[in-house]
PDB file of N, CA and C in Angstrom:
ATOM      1  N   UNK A   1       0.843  -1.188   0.000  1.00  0.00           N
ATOM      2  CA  UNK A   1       0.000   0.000   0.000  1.00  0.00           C
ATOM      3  C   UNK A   1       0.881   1.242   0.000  1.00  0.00           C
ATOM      4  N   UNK A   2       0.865   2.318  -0.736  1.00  0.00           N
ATOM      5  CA  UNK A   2       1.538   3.779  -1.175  1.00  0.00           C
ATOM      6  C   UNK A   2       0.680   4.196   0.518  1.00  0.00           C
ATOM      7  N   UNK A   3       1.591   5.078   0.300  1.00  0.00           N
ATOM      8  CA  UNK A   3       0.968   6.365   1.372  1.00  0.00           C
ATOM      9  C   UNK A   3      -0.736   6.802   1.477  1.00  0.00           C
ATOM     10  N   UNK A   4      -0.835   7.254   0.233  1.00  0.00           N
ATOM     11  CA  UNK A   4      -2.481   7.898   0.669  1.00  0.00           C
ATOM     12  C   UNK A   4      -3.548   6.355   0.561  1.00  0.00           C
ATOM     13  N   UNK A   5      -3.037   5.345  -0.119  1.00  0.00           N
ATOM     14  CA  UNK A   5      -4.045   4.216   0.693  1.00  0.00           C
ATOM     15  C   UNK A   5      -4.244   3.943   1.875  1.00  0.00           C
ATOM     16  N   UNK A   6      -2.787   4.270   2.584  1.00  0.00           N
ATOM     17  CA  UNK A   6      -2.778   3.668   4.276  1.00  0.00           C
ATOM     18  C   UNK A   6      -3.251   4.801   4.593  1.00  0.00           C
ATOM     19  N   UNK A   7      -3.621   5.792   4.184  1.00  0.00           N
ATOM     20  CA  UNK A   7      -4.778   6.780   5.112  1.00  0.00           C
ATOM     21  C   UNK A   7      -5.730   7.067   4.616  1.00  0.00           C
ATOM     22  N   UNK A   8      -6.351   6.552   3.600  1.00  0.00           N
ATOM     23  CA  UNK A   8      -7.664   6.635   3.142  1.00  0.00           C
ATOM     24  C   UNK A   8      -7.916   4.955   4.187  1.00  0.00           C
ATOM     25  N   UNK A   9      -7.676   4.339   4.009  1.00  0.00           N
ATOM     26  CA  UNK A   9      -7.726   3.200   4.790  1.00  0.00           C
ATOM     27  C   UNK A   9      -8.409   3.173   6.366  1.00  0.00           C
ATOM     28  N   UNK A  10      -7.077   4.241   6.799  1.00  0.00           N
ATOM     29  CA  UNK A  10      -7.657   4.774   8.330  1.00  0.00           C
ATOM     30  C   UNK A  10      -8.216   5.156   8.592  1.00  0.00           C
ATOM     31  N   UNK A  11      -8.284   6.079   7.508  1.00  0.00           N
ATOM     32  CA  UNK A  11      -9.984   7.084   7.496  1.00  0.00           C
ATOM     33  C   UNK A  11     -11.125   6.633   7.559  1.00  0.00           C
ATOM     34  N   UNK A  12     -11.442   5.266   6.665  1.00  0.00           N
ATOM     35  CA  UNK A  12     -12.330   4.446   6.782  1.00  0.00           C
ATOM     36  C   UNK A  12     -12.385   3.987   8.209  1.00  0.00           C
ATOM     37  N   UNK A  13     -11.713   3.336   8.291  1.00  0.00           N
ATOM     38  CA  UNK A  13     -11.626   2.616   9.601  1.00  0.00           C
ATOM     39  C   UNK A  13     -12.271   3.386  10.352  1.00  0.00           C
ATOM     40  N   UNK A  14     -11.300   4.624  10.757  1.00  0.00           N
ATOM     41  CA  UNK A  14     -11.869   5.508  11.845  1.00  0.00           C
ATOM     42  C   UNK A  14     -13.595   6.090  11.879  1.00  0.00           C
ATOM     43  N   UNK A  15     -13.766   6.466  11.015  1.00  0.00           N
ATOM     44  CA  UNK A  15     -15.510   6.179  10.468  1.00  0.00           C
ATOM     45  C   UNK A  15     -16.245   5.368  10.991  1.00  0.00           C
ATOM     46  N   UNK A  16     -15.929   4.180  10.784  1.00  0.00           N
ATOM     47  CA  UNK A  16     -16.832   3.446  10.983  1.00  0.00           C
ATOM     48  C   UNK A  16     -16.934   2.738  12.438  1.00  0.00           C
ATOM     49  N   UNK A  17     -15.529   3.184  13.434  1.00  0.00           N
ATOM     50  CA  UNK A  17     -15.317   2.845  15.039  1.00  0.00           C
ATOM     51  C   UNK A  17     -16.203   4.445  14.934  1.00  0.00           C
ATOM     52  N   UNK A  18     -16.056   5.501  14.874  1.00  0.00           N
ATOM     53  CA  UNK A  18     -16.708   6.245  15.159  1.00  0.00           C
ATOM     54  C   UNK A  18     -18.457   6.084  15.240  1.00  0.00           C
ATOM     55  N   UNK A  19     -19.007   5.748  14.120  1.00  0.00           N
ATOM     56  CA  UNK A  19     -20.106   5.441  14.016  1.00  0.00           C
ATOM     57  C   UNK A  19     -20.781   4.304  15.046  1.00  0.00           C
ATOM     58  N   UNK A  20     -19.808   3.821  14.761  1.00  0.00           N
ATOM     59  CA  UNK A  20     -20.457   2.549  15.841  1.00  0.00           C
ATOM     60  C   UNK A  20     -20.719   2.800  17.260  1.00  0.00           C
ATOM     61  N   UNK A  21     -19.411   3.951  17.526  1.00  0.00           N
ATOM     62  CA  UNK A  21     -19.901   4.620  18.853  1.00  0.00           C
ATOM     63  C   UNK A  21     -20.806   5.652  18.970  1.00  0.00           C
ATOM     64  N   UNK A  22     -21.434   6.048  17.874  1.00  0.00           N
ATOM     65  CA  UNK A  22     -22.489   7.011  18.333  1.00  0.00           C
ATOM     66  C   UNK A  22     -22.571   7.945  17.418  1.00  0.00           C
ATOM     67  N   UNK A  23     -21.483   8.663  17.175  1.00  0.00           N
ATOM     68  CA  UNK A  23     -21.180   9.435  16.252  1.00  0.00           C
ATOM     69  C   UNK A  23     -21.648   9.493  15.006  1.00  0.00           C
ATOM     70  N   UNK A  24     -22.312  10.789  14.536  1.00  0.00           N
ATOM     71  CA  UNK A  24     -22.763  10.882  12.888  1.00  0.00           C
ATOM     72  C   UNK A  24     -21.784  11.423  12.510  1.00  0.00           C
ATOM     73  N   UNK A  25     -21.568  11.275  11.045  1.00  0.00           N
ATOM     74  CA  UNK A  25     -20.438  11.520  10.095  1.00  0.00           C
ATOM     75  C   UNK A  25     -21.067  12.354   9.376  1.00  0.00           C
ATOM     76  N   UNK A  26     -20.467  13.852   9.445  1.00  0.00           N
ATOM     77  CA  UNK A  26     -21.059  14.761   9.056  1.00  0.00           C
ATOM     78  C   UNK A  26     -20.251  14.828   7.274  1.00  0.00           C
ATOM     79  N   UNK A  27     -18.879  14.828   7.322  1.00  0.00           N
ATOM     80  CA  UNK A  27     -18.042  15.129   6.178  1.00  0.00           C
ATOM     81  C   UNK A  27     -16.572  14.290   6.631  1.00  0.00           C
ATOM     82  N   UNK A  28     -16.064  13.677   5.331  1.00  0.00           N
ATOM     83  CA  UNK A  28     -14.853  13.304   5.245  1.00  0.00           C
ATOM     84  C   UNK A  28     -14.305  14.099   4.279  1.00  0.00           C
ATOM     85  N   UNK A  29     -13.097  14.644   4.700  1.00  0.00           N
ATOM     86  CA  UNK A  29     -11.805  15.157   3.766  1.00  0.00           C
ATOM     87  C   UNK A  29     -12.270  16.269   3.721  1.00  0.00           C
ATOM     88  N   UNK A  30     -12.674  17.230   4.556  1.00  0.00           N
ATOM     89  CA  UNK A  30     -13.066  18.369   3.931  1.00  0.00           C
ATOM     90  C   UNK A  30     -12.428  19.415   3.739  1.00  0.00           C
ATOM     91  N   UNK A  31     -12.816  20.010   2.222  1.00  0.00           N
ATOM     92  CA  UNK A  31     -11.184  20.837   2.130  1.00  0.00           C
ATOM     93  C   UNK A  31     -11.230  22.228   2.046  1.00  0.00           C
ATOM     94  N   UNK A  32     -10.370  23.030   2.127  1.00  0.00           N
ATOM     95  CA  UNK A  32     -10.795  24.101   1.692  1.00  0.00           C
ATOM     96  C   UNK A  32      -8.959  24.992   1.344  1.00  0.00           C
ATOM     97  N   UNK A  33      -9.521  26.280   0.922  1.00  0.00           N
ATOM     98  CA  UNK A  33      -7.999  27.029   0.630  1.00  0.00           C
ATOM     99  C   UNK A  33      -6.847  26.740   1.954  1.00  0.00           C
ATOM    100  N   UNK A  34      -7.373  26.547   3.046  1.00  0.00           N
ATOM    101  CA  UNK A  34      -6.439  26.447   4.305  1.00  0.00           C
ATOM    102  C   UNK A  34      -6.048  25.028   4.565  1.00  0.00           C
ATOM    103  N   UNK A  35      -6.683  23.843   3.486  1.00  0.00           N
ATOM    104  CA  UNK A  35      -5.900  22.352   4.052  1.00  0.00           C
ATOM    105  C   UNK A  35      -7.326  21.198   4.173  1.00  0.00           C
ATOM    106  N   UNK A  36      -7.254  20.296   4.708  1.00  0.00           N
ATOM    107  CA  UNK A  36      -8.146  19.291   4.859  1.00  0.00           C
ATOM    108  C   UNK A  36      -8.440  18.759   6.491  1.00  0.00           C
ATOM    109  N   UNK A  37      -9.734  18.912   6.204  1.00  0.00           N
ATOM    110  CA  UNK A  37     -10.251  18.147   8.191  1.00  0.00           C
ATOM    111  C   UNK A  37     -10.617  16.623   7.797  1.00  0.00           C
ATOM    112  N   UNK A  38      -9.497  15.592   8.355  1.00  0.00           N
ATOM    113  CA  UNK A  38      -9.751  14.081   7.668  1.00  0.00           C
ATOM    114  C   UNK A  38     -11.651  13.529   7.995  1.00  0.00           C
ATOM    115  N   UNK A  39     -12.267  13.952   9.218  1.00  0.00           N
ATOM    116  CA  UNK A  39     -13.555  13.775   9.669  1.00  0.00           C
ATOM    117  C   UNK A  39     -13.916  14.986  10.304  1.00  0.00           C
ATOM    118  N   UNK A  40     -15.684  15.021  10.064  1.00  0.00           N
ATOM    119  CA  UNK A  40     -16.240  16.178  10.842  1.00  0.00           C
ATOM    120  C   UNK A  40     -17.494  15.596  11.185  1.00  0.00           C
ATOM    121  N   UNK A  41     -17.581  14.932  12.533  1.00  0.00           N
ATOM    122  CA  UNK A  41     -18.721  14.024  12.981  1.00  0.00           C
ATOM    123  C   UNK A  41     -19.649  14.971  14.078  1.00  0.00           C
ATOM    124  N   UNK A  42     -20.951  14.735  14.366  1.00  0.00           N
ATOM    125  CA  UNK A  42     -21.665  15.111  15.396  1.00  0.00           C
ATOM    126  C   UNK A  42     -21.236  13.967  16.658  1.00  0.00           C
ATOM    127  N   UNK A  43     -20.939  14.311  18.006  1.00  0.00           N
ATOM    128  CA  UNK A  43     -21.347  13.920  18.760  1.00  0.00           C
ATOM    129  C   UNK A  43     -21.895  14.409  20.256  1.00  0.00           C
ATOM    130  N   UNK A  44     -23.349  13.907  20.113  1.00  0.00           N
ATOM    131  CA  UNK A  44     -24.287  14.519  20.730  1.00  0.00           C
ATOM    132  C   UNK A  44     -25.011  16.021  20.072  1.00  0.00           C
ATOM    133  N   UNK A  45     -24.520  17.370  21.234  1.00  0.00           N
ATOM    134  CA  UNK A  45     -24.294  18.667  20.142  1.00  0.00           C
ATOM    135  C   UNK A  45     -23.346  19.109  19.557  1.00  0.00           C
ATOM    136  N   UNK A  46     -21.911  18.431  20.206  1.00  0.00           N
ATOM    137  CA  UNK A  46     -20.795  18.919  19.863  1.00  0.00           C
ATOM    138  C   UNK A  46     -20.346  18.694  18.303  1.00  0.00           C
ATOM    139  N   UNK A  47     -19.697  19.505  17.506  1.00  0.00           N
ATOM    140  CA  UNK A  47     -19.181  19.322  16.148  1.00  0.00           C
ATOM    141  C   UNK A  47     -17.756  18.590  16.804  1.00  0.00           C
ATOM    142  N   UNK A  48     -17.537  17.923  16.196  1.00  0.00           N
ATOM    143  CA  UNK A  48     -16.317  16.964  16.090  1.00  0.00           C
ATOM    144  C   UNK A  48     -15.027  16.865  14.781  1.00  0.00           C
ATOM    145  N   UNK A  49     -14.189  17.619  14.949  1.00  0.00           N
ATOM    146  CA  UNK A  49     -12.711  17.396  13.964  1.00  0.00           C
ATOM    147  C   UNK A  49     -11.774  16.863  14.406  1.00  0.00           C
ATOM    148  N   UNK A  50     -12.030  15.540  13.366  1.00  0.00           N
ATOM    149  CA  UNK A  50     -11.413  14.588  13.517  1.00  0.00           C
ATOM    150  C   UNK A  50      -9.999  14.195  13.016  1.00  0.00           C
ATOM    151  N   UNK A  51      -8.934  14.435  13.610  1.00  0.00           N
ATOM    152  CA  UNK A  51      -7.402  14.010  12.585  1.00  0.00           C
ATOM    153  C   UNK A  51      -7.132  12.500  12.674  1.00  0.00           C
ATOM    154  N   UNK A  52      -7.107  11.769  11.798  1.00  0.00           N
ATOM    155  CA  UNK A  52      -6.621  10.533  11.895  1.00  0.00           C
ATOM    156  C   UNK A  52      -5.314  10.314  11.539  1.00  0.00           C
ATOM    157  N   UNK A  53      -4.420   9.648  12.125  1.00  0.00           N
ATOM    158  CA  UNK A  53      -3.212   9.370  11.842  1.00  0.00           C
ATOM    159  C   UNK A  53      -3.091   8.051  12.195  1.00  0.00           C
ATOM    160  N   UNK A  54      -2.611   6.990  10.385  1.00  0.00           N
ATOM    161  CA  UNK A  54      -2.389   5.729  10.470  1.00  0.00           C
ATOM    162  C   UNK A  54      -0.994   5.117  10.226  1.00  0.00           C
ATOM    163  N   UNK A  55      -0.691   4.234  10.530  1.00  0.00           N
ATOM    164  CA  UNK A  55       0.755   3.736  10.629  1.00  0.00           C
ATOM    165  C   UNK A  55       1.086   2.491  10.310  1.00  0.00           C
ATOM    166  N   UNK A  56       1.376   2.300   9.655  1.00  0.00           N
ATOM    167  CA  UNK A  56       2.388   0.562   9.132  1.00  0.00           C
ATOM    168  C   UNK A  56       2.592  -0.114  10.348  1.00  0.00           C
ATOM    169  N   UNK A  57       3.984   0.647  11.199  1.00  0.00           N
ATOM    170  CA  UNK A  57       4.558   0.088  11.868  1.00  0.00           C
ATOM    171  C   UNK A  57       4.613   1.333  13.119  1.00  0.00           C
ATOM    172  N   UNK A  58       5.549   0.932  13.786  1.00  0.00           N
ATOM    173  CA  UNK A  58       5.929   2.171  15.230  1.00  0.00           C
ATOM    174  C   UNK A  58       7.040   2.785  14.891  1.00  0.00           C
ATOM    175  N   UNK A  59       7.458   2.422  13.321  1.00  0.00           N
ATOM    176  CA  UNK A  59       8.983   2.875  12.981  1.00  0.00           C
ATOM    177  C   UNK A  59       9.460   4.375  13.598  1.00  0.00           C
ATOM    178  N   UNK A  60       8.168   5.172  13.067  1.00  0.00           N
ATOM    179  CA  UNK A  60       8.237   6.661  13.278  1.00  0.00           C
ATOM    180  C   UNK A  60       7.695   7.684  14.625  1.00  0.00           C
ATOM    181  N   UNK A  61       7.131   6.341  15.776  1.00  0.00           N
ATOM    182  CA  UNK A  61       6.712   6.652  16.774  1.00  0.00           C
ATOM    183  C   UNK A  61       5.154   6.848  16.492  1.00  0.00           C
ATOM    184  N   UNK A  62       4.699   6.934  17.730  1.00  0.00           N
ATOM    185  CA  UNK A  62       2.935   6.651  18.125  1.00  0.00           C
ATOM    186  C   UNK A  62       2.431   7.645  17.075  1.00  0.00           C
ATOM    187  N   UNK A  63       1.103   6.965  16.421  1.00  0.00           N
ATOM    188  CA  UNK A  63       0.448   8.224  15.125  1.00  0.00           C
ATOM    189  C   UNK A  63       0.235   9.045  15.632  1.00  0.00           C
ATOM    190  N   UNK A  64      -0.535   9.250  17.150  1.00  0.00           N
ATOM    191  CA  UNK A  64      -0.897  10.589  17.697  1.00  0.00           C
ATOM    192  C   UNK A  64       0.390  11.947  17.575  1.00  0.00           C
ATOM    193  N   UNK A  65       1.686  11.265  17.788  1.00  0.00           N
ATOM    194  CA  UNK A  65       2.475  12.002  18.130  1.00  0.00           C
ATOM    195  C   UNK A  65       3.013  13.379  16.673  1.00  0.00           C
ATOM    196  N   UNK A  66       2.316  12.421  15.896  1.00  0.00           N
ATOM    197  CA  UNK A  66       2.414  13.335  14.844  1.00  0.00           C
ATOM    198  C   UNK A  66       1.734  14.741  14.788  1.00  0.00           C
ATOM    199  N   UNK A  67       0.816  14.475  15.238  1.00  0.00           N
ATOM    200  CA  UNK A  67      -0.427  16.052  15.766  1.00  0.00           C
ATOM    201  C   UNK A  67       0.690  17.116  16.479  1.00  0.00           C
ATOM    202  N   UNK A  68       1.318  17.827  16.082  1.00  0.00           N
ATOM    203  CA  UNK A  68       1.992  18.533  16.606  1.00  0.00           C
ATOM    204  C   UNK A  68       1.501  19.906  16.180  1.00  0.00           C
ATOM    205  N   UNK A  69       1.625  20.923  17.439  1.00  0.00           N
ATOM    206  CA  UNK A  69       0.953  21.934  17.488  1.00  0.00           C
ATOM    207  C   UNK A  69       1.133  22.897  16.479  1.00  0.00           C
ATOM    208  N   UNK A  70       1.827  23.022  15.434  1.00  0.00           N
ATOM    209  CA  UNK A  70       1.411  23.711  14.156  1.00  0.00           C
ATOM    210  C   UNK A  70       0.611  22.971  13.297  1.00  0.00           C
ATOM    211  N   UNK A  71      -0.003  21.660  13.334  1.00  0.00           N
ATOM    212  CA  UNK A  71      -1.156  21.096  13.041  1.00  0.00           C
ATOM    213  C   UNK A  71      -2.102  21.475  13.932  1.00  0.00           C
ATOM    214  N   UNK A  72      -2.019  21.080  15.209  1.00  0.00           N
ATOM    215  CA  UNK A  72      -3.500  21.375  15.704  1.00  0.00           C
ATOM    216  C   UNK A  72      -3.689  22.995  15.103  1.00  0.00           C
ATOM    217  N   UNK A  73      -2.903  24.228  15.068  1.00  0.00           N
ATOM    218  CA  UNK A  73      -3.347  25.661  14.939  1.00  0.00           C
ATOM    219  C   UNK A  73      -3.913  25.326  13.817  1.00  0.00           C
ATOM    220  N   UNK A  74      -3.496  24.558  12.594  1.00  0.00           N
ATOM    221  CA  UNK A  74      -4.093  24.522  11.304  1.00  0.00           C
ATOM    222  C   UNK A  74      -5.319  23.764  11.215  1.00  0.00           C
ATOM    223  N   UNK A  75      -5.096  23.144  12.122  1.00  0.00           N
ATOM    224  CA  UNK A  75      -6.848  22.398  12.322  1.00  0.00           C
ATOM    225  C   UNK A  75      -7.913  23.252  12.823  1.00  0.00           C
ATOM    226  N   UNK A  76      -7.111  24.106  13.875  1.00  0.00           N
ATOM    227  CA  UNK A  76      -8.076  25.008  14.649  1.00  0.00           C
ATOM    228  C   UNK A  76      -8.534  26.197  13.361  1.00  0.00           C
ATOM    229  N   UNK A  77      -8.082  26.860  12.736  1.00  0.00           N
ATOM    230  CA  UNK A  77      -8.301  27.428  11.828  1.00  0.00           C
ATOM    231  C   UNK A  77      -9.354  27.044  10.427  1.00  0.00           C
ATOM    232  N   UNK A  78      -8.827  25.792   9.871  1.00  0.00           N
ATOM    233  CA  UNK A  78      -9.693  24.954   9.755  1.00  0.00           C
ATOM    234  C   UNK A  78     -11.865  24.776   9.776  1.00  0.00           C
ATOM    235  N   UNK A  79     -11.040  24.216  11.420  1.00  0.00           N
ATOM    236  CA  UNK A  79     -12.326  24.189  12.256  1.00  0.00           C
ATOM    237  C   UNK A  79     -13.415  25.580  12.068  1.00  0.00           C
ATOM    238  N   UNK A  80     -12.108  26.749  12.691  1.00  0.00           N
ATOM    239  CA  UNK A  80     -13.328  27.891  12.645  1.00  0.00           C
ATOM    240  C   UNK A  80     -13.781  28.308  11.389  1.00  0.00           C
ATOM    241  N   UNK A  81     -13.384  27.921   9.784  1.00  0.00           N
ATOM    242  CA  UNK A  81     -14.140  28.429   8.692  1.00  0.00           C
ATOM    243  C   UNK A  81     -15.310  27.238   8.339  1.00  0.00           C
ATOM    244  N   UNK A  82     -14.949  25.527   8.728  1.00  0.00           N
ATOM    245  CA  UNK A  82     -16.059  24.913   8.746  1.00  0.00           C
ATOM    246  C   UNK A  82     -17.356  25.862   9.423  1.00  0.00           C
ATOM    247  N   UNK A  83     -17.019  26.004  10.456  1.00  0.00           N
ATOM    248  CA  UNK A  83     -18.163  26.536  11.174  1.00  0.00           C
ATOM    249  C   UNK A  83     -18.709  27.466  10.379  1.00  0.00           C
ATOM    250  N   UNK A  84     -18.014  28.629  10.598  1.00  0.00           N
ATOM    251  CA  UNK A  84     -18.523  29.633   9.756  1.00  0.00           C
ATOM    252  C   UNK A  84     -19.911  29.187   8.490  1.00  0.00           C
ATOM    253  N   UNK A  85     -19.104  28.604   7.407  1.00  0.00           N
ATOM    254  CA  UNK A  85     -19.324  27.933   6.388  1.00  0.00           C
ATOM    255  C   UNK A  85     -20.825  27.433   6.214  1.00  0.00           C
ATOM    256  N   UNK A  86     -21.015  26.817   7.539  1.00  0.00           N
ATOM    257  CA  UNK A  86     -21.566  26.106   7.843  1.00  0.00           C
ATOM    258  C   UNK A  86     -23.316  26.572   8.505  1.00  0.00           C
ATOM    259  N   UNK A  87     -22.686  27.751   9.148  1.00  0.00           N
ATOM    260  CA  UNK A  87     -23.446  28.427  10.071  1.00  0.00           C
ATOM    261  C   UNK A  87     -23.500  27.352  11.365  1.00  0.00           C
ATOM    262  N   UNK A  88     -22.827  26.981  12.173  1.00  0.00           N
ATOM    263  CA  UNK A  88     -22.583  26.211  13.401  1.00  0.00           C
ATOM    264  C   UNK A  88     -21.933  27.345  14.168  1.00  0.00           C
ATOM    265  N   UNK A  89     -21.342  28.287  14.409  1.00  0.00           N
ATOM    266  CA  UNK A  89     -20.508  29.077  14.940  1.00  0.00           C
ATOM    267  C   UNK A  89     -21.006  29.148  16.281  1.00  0.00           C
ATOM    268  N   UNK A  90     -22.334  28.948  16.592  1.00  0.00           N
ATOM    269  CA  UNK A  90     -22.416  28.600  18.334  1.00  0.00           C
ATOM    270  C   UNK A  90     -22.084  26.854  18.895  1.00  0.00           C
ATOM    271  N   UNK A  91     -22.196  26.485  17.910  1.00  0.00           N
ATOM    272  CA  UNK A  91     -21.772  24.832  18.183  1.00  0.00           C
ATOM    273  C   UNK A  91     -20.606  24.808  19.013  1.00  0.00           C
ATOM    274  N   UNK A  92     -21.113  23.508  20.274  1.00  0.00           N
ATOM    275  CA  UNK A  92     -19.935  23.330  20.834  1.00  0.00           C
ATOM    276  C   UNK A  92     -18.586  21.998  19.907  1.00  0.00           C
ATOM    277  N   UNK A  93     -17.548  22.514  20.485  1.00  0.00           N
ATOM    278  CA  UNK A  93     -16.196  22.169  19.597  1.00  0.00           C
ATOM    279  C   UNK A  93     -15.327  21.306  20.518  1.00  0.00           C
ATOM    280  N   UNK A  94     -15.126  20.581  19.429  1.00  0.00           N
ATOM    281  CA  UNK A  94     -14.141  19.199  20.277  1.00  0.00           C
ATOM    282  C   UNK A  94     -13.010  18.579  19.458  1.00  0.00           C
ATOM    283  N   UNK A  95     -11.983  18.643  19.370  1.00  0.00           N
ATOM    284  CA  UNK A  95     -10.789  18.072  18.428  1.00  0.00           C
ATOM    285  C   UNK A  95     -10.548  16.567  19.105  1.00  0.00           C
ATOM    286  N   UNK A  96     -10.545  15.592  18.072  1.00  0.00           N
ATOM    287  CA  UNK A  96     -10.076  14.571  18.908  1.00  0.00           C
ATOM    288  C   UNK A  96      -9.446  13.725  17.487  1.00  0.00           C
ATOM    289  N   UNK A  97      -8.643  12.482  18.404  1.00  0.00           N
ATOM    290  CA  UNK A  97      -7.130  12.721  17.282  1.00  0.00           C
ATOM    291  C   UNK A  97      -7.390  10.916  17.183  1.00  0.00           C
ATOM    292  N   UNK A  98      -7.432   9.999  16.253  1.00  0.00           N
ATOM    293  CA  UNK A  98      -7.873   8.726  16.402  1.00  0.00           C
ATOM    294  C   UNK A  98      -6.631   8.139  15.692  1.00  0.00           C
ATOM    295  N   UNK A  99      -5.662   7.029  16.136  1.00  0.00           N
ATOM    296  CA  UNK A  99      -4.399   6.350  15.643  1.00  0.00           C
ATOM    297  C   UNK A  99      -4.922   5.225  15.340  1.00  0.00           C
ATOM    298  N   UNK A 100      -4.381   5.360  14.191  1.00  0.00           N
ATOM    299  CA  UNK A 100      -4.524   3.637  13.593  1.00  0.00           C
ATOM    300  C   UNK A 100      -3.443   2.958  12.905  1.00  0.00           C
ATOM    301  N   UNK A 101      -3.550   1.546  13.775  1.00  0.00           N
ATOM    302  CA  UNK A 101      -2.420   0.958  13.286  1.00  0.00           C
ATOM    303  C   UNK A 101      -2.945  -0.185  12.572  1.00  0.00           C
ATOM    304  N   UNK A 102      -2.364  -0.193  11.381  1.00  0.00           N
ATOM    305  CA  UNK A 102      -2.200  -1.498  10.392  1.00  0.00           C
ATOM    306  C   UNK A 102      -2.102  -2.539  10.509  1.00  0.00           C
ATOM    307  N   UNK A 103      -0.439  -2.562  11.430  1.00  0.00           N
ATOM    308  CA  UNK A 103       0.379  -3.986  11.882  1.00  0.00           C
ATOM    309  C   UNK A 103      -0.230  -4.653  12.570  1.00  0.00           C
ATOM    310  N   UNK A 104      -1.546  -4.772  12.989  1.00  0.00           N
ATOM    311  CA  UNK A 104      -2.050  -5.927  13.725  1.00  0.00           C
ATOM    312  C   UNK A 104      -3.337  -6.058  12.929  1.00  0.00           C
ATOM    313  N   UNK A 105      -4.003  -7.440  13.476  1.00  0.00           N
ATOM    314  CA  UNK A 105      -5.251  -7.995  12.667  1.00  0.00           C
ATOM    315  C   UNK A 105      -5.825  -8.845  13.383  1.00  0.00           C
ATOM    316  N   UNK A 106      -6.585  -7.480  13.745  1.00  0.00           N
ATOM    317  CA  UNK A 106      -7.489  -6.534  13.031  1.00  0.00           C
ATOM    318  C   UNK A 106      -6.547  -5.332  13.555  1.00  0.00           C
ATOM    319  N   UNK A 107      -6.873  -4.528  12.584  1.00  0.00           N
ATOM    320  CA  UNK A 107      -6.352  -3.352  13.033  1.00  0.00           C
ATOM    321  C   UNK A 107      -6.366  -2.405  14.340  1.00  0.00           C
ATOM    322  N   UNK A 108      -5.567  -1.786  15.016  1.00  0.00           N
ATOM    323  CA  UNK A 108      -6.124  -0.936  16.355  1.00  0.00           C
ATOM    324  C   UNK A 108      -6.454   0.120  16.125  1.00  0.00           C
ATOM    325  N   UNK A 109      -7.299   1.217  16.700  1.00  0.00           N
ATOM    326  CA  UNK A 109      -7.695   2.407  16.984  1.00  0.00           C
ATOM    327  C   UNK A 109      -7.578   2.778  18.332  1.00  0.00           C
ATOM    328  N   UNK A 110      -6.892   3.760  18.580  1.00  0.00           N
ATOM    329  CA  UNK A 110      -6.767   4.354  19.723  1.00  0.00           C
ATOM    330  C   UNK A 110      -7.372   5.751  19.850  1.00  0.00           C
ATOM    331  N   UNK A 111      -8.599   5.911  20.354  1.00  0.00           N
ATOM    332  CA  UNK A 111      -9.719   7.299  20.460  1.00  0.00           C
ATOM    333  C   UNK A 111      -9.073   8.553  21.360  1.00  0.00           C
ATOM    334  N   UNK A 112      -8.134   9.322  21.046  1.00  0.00           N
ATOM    335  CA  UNK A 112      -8.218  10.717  22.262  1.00  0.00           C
ATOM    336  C   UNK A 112      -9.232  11.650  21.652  1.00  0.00           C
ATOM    337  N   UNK A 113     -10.173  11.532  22.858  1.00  0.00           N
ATOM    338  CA  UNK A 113     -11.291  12.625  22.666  1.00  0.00           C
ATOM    339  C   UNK A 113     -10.910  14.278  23.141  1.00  0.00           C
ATOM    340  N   UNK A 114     -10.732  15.164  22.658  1.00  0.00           N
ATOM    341  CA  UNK A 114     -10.743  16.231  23.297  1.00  0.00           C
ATOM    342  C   UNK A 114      -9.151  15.977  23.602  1.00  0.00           C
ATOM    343  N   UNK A 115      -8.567  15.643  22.621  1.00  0.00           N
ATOM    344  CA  UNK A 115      -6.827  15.598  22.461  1.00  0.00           C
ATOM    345  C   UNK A 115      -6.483  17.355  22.696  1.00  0.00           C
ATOM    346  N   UNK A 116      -6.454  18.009  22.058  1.00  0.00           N
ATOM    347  CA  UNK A 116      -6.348  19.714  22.198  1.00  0.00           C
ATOM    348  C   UNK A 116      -7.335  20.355  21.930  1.00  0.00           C
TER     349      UNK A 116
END
């Protein structure tokens, strides 16, 4: 698998652990002039942006660890023109960061809700 399969992959994945927990799937990949939000789910009232980060192996260290804070600002930015966009701008807001790993089977997901 190239690169953007193993994260269209995760993306799936993450979708559908999401869903199963509750969560509606509002938009995948959503893009705009400032970059891409990999998920944008309801849960409960809260709007939900979702970063998924999937991984082969541990070669490069834990997927979460990749979220590093000039991503989250670009997510947060992101986030606030979804809204806008959207007309949600009183919606409550929640970033949460979902790792997925490949190397096992079935695959793992690891959920931080309210990561930053």
């Amino acid at each position: 698998m190239n690169r953007r399969e193993v994260g269209e992959r995760g993306e799936v994945l993450a979708g559908r652990f999401l869903e199963a927990k509750g969560y509606r799937l509002l938009e995948r990949n959503y893009r705009s002039r400032l970059g891409e939000i990999d998920l944008v789910c309801r849960d409960g009232q809260a709007t939900v942006f979702v970063e998924v980060k999937t991984r082969t192996s541990d070669r490069f260290g834990h997927p979460a660890e990749a979220v590093i804070p000039r991503k989250q600002a670009k997510l947060r930015r992101l986030a606030q023109e979804y809204l806008v966009s959207h007309k949600l701008e009183d919606s409550e807001v929640r970033f949460d960061v979902l790792s997925v790993r490949l190397d096992a089977e079935p695959p793992t997901i690891e959920h931080l809700a309210g990561a930053f």
